[in-house]
Structures are given as C-alpha cells and as structure tokens.
Protein backbone atom coordinates (compact mmCIF):
# COMPACT_ATOMS: atom_id res chain seq x y z
CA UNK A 1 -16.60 12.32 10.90
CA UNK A 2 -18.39 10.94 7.94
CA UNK A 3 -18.45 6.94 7.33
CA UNK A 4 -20.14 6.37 4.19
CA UNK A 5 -21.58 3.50 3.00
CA UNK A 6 -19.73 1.50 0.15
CA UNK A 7 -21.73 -1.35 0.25
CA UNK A 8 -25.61 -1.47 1.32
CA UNK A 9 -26.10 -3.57 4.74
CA UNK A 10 -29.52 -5.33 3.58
CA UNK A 11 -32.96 -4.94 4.85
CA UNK A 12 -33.45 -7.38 8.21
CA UNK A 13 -29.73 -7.73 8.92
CA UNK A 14 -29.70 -5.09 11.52
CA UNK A 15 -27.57 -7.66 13.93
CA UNK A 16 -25.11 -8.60 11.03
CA UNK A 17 -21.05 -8.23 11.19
CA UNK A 18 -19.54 -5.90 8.28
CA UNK A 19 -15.90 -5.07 8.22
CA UNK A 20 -14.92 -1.44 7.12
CA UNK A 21 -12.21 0.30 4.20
CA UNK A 22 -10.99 3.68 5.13
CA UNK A 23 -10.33 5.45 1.92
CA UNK A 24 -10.90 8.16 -0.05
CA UNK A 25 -13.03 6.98 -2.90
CA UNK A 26 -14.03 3.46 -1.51
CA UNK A 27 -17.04 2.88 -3.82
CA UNK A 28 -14.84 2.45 -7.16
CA UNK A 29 -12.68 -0.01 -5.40
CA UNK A 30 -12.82 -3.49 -6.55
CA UNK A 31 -12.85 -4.71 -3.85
CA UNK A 32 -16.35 -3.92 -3.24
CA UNK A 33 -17.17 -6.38 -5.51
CA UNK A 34 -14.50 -9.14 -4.63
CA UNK A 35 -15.33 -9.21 -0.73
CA UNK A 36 -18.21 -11.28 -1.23
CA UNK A 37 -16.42 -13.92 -3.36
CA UNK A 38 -13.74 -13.76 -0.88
CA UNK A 39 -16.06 -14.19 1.93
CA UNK A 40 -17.85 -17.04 0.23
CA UNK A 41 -14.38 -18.92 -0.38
CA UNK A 42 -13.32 -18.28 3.29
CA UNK A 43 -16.33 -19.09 5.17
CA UNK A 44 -16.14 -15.84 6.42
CA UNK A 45 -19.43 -14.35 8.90
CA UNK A 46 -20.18 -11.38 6.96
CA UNK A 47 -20.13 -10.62 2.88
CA UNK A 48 -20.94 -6.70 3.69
CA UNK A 49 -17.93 -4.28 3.37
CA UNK A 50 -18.62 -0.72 4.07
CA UNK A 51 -16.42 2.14 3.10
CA UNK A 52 -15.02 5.03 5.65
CA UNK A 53 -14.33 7.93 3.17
CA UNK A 54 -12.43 10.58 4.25
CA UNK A 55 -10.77 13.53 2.52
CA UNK A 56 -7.15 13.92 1.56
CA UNK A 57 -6.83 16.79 4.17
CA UNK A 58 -8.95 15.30 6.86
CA UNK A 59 -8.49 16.54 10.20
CA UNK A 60 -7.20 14.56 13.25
CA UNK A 61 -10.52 14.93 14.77
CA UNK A 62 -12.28 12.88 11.99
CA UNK A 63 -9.34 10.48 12.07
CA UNK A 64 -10.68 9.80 15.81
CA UNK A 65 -13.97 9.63 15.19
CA UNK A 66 -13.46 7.07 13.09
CA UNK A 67 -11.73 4.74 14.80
CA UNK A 68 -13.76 5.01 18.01
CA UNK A 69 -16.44 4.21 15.76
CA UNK A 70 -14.99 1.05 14.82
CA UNK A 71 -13.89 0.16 18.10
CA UNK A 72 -17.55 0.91 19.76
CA UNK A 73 -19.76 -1.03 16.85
CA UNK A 74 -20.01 -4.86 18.73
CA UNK A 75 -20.65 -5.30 14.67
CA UNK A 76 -17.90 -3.68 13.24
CA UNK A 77 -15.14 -6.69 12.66
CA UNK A 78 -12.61 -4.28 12.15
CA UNK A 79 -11.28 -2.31 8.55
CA UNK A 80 -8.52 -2.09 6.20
CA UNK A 81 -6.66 1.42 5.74
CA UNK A 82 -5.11 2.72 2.44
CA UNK A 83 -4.21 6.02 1.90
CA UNK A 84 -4.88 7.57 5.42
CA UNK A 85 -2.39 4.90 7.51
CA UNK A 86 0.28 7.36 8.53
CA UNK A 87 -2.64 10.09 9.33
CA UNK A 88 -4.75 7.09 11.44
CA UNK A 89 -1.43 6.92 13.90
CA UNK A 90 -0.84 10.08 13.75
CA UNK A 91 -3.94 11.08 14.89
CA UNK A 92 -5.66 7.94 16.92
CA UNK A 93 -2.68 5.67 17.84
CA UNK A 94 -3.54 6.26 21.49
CA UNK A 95 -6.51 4.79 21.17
CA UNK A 96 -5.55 1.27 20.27
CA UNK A 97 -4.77 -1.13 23.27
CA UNK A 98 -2.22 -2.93 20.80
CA UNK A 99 0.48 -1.79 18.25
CA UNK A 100 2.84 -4.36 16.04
CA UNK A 101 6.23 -3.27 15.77
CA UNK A 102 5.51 -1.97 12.34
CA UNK A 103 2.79 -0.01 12.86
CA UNK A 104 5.51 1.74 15.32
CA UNK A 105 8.32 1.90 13.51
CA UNK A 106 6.63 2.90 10.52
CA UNK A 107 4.42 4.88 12.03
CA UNK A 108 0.91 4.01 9.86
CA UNK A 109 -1.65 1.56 10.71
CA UNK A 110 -3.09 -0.57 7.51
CA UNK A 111 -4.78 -3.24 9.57
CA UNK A 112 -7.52 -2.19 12.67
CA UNK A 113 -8.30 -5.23 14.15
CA UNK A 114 -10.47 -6.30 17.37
CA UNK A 115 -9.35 -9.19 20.06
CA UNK A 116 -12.15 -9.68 22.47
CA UNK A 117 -12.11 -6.22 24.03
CA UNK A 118 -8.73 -4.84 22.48
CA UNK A 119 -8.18 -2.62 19.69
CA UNK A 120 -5.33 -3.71 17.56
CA UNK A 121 -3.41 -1.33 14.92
CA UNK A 122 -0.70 -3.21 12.40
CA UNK A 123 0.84 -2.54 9.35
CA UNK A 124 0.61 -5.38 7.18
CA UNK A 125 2.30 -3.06 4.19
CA UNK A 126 6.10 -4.16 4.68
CA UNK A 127 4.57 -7.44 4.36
CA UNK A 128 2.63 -7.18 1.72
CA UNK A 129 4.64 -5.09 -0.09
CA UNK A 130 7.27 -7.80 -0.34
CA UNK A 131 5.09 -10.65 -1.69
CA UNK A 132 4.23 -8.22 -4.49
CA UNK A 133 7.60 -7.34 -5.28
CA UNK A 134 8.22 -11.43 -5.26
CA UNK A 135 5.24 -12.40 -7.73
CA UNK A 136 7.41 -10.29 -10.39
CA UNK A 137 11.24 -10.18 -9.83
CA UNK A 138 13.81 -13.08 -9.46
CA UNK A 139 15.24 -14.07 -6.22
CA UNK A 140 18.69 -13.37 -7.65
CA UNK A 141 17.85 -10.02 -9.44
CA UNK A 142 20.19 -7.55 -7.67
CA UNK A 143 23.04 -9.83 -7.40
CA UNK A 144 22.92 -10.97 -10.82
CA UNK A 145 22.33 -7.14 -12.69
CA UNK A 146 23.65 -4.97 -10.40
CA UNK A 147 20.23 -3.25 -10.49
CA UNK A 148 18.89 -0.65 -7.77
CA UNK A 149 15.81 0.72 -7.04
CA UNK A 150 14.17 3.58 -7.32
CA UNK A 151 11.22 4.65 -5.16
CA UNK A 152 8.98 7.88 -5.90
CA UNK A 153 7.87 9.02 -2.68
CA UNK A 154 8.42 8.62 0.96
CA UNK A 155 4.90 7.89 2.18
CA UNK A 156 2.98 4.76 4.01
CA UNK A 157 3.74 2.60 0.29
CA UNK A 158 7.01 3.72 -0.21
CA UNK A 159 8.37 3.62 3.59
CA UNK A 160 6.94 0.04 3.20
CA UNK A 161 8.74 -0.51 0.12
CA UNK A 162 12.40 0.89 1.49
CA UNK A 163 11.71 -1.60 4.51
CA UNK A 164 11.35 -5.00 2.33
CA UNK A 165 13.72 -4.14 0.42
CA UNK A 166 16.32 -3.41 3.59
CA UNK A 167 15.31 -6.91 4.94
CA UNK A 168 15.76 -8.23 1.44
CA UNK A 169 18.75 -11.34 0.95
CA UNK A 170 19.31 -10.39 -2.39
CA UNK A 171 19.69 -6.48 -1.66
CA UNK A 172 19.68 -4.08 -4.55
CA UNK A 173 22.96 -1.72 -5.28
CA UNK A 174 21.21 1.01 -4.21
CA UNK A 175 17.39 2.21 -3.05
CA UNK A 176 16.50 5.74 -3.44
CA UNK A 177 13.77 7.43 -2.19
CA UNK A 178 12.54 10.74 -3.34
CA UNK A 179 10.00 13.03 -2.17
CA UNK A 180 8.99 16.79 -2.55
CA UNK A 181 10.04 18.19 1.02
CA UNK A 182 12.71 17.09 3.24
CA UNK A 183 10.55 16.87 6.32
CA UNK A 184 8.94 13.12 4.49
CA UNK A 185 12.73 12.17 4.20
CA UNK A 186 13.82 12.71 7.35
CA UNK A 187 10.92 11.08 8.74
CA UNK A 188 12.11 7.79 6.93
CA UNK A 189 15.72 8.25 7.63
CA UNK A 190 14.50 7.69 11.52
CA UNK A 191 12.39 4.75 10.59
CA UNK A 192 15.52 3.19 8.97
CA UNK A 193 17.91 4.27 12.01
CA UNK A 194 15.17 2.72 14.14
CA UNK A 195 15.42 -0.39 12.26
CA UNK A 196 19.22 -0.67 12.09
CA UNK A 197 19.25 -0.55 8.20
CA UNK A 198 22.79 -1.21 6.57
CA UNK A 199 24.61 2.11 6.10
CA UNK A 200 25.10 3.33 2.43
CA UNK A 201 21.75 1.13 1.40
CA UNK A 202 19.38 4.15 1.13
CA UNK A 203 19.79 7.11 -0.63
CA UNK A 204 17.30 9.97 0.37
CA UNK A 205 17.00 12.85 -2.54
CA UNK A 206 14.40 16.14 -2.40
CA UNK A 207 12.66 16.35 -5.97
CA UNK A 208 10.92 19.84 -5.56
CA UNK A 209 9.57 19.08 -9.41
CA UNK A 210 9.16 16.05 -11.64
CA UNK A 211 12.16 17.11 -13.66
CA UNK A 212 14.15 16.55 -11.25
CA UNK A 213 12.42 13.32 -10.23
CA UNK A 214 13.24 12.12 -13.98
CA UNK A 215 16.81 12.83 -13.84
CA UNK A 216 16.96 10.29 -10.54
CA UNK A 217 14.92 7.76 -13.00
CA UNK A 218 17.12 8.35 -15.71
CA UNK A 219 20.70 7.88 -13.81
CA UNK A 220 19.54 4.49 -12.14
CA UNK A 221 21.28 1.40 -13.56
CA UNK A 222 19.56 -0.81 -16.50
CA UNK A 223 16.76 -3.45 -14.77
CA UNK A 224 16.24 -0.99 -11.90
CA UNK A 225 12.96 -1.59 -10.33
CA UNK A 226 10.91 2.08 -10.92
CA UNK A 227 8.17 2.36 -8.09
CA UNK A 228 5.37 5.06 -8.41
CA UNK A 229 4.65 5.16 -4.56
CA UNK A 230 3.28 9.03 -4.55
CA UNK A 231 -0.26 8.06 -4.60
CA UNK A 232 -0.42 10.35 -7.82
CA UNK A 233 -2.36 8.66 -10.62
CA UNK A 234 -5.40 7.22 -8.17
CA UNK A 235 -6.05 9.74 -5.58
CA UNK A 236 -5.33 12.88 -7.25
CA UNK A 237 -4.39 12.86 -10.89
CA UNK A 238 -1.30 13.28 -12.22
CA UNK A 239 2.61 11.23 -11.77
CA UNK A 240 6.00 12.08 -9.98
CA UNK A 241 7.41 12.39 -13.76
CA UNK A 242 7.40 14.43 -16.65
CA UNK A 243 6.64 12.91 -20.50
CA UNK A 244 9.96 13.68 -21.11
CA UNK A 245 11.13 11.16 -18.31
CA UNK A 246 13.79 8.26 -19.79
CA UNK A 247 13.50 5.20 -17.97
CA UNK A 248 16.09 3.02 -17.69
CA UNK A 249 16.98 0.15 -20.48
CA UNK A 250 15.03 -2.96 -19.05
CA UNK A 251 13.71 -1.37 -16.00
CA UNK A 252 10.56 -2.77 -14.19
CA UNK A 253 8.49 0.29 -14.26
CA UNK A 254 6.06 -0.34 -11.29
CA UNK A 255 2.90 1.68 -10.59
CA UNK A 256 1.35 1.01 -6.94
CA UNK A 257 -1.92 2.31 -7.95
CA UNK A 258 -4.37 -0.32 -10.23
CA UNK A 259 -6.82 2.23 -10.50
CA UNK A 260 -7.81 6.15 -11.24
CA UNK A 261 -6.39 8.13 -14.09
CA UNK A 262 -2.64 6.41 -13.57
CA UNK A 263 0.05 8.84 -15.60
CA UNK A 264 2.98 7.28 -14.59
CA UNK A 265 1.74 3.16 -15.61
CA UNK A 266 0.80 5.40 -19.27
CA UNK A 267 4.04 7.09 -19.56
CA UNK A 268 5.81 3.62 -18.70
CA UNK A 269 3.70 1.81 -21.29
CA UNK A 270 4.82 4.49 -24.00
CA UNK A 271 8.68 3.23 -23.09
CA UNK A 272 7.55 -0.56 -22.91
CA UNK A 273 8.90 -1.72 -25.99
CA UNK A 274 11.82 0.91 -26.88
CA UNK A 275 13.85 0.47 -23.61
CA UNK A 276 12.19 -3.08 -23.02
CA UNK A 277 10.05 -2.48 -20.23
CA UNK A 278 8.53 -4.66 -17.85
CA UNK A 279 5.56 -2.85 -16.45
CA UNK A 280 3.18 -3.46 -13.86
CA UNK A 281 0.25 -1.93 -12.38
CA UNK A 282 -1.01 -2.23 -8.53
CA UNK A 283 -2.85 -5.40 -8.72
CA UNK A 284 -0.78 -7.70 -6.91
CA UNK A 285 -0.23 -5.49 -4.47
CA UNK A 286 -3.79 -4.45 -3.41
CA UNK A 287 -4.65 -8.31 -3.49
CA UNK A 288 -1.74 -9.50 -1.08
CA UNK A 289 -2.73 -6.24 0.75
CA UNK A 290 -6.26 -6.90 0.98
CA UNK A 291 -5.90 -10.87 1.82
CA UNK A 292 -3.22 -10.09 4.73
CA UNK A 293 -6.06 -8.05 6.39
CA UNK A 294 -8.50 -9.53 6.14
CA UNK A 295 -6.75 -12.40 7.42
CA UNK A 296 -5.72 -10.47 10.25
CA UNK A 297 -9.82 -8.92 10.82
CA UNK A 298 -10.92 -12.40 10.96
CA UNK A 299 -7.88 -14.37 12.67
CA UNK A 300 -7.42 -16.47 9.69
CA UNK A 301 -4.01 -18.72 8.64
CA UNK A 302 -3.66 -18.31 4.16
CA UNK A 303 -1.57 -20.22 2.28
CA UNK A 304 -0.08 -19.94 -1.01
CA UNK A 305 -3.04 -22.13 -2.40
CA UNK A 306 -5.76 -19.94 -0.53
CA UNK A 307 -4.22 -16.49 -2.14
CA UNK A 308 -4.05 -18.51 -5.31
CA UNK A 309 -7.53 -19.08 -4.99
CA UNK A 310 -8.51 -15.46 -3.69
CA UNK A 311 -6.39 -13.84 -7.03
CA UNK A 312 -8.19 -16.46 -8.83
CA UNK A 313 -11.67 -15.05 -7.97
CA UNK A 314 -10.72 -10.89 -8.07
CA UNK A 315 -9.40 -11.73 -11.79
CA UNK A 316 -13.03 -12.60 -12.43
CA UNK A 317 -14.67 -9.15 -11.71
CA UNK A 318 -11.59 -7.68 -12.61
C-alpha cells in the first residue's frame, strides 16, 4: 500500500497532526486547497491534509494497509473516503473497534475516525447526501409534481441517495436505481430490506448499455430529479448516457461529480434550455460531505451559519 502525499507536511513539523483523503486522484481535489481555510475558520490543530491514493482495482490487501496505517500514526487524526467506501468495509471493516449503523447497513465507510484508542468507521453519505439534495429542491416537490427520481448507479453515492430519499417526508412517486449487473442491485435491495423501506418505493432496473439507461431517463415523469451517481465523468471518463439521451421536461439533471471530464453535467447543459433544465454539478455535495467529516475527525458541533461560512470560503478558491 501506497499513501501519497497530497499536501507537503513542512520542514520542522515532524510532531504535527494531518488528517488523510483516500482517493484516487487526491491532488486535483479542491479540497487541498480549502482545508487550510477551513482549518483556519475552525480553529482546527492541523492545516496539512494528505492524500491516500489508491487505484480503482486496488486489492483488499492495500485497503488494509491503509487503514492500519491510519489507525497506528499517534499523528494521523483520521481521513475522509470517496470513491473506495464500499471497498474500505469490504476489505478492513474488522479492523475498526466501532461501526455506525450506516456504515453497516450500507456497507461503506466515508468517515475513519479515532476516539482515544478506538477506530471508528461511519458513513456520513446518507447524511450528506440529503442536505445536498435540500440546498436545491422544495420541501413539497414530490407531492406537489408528482415527480420521481431517477438514480444512475447503485454504488456508495447512489445507495446513499436511495436511503435519503426512503427516509424522505415528502417521498417521490417513484426512485429507480439502475446499474450494469444485477449483483450491485441486489446488494441494495438487502440494504433497503434491512432498513424496512416502504414496498413499491424502489424500482431496481439492469442497464447493460447507456441506451438502455436513456430510455429509463426518458420515461420518468416531468421535474424528475436525474442523478449521475456512476462515478463516470471524474474517475474514469465517460457518463451512464448516450448524446442521444432525452431528459425529461423540467427535470433537475444532477451530476455528483464537480470535477474531471463530467459527460453527463455536458450532455445535461446541451438540454438546459430546450426541456428547461435545472442542472447541477457536485459542489454542494462534496462540501456538506467534506464538512460532516471533518466534523466527525475532529469531534466538532456545525451549524447552518458555520457551513455557511465553510461554502463561503471553498467558493473563493473555487
């Protein structure tokens, strides 16, 4: 296992506190440049963030090594995961003293945390997920349009998503969740029997090819809520739809991702004004997601007014 620096530790700080990212490409993250602002407004003991990069395909023995790395470093606060949560339980879930309820039920770890001598793994995503999806639609959406969701793919973002939205009070019609192989669905029809989610809520559909992930786009009601949850579009180029795809008349056509080569937020944009578009990009998302853990890394309490004043300070090195 590999943890490479994403942020220099400077010369004569040898006994200073970092906290980590496990990614995939941390250093193009902006968070490497928002940490210290964040830090600054928090009070927090360290400004240094260092990155944990791992390959897409990493193997569980890399997974390992990097959490026991976390967990034996008296200086390592603890680290946010992105794309590798479901592969961090899979893999190293043993090794944590604690798990939240999400992390098991869900099955990912976001959040690796230390209390005193314990090793805690939560995932913050169901959470976070949710006060995204509230910065942009109204409290009375669903009831008042009718409107369902649609969310491409069945990973860590989407399970996330399908849980929020399950716990929702103003519930959509419908939530569908597609992914390429059956195996990814049935692992989130158990997370949803696990959670006692309402029967006839989700809809669970195997898109082999991104035609047929358009015609589920296409055949969702007008002001549906269109979620690019693949990972495609930052990670790896590319998007869950074709150019041909026709979203729905005033759908919100949301792309998880903020940044990398993002197709799908591009092939949205095209649509913006013709079917009268609302579209967003990740940004919300990775700075709830970011401020929960961190927050949870340094035992910290935010309010509305401290987030205000987090998004206030990422917007500057936007």
């Amino acid at each position: 296992m590999t943890a490479s620096p994403a942020a220099s530790i400077a010369p004569g700080t040898d006994q200073a506190d970092y906290m980590g990212f496990v990614g995939v490409t941390t250093a193009s993250s902006s968070i490497m440049k928002v940490f210290p602002l964040w830090a600054d407004i928090l009070g927090l003991p360290t400004r240094t963030l260092i990155g944990h990069d791992l390959p897409m395909d990493a193997d569980p023995a890399q997974y390992r090594g990097m959490v026991e790395q976390i967990r034996d470093d008296p200086r390592h606060r603890g680290a946010l995961v992105t794309t590798h949560k479901m592969n961090v339980y899979a893999a190293a879930s043993d090794l944590f003293d604690e798990l939240d309820p999400f992390a098991i039920s869900c099955a990912e770890i976001s959040s690796i945390s230390k209390r005193g001598a314990l090793l805690s793994g939560r995932a913050k995503d169901p959470i976070t997920v949710d006060l995204a999806l509230n910065d942009f639609l109204p409290m009375d959406h669903f009831a008042r349009t009718g409107a369902g969701v649609v969310i491409l793919g069945a990973g860590g973002s989407g399970t996330a998503l399908s849980w929020a939205l399950a716990e929702r009070g103003d519930a959509p019609t419908r939530v569908t969740v597609t992914a390429r192989t059956q195996d990814k669905l049935d692992h989130l029809r158990e997370v949803h029997r696990q959670h006692g989610t309402r029967d006839g809520l989700l809809e669970y559909v195997v898109t082999e090819t991104p035609e047929e992930a358009d015609a589920v786009v296409a055949a969702a009601p007008a002001g549906s809520v269109i979620a690019n949850a693949t990972g495609l579009g930052k990670d790896r180029p590319g998007s869950p739809l074709t150019a041909a795809v026709e979203f729905p008349e005033g759908a919100f056509a949301w792309e998880f991702n903020y940044r990398g080569s993002l197709e799908f937020l591009h092939q949205a944009r095209a649509q913006e004004q013709a079917r009268g578009l609302r579209v967003l990009d990740g940004w919300r998302y990775f700075i709830h997601g970011w401020s929960q853990v961190v927050a949870d890394v340094f035992e910290l309490d935010l309010t509305p007014e401290i987030v205000q004043r987090l998004a206030a300070a990422a917007e500057s090195v936007r």
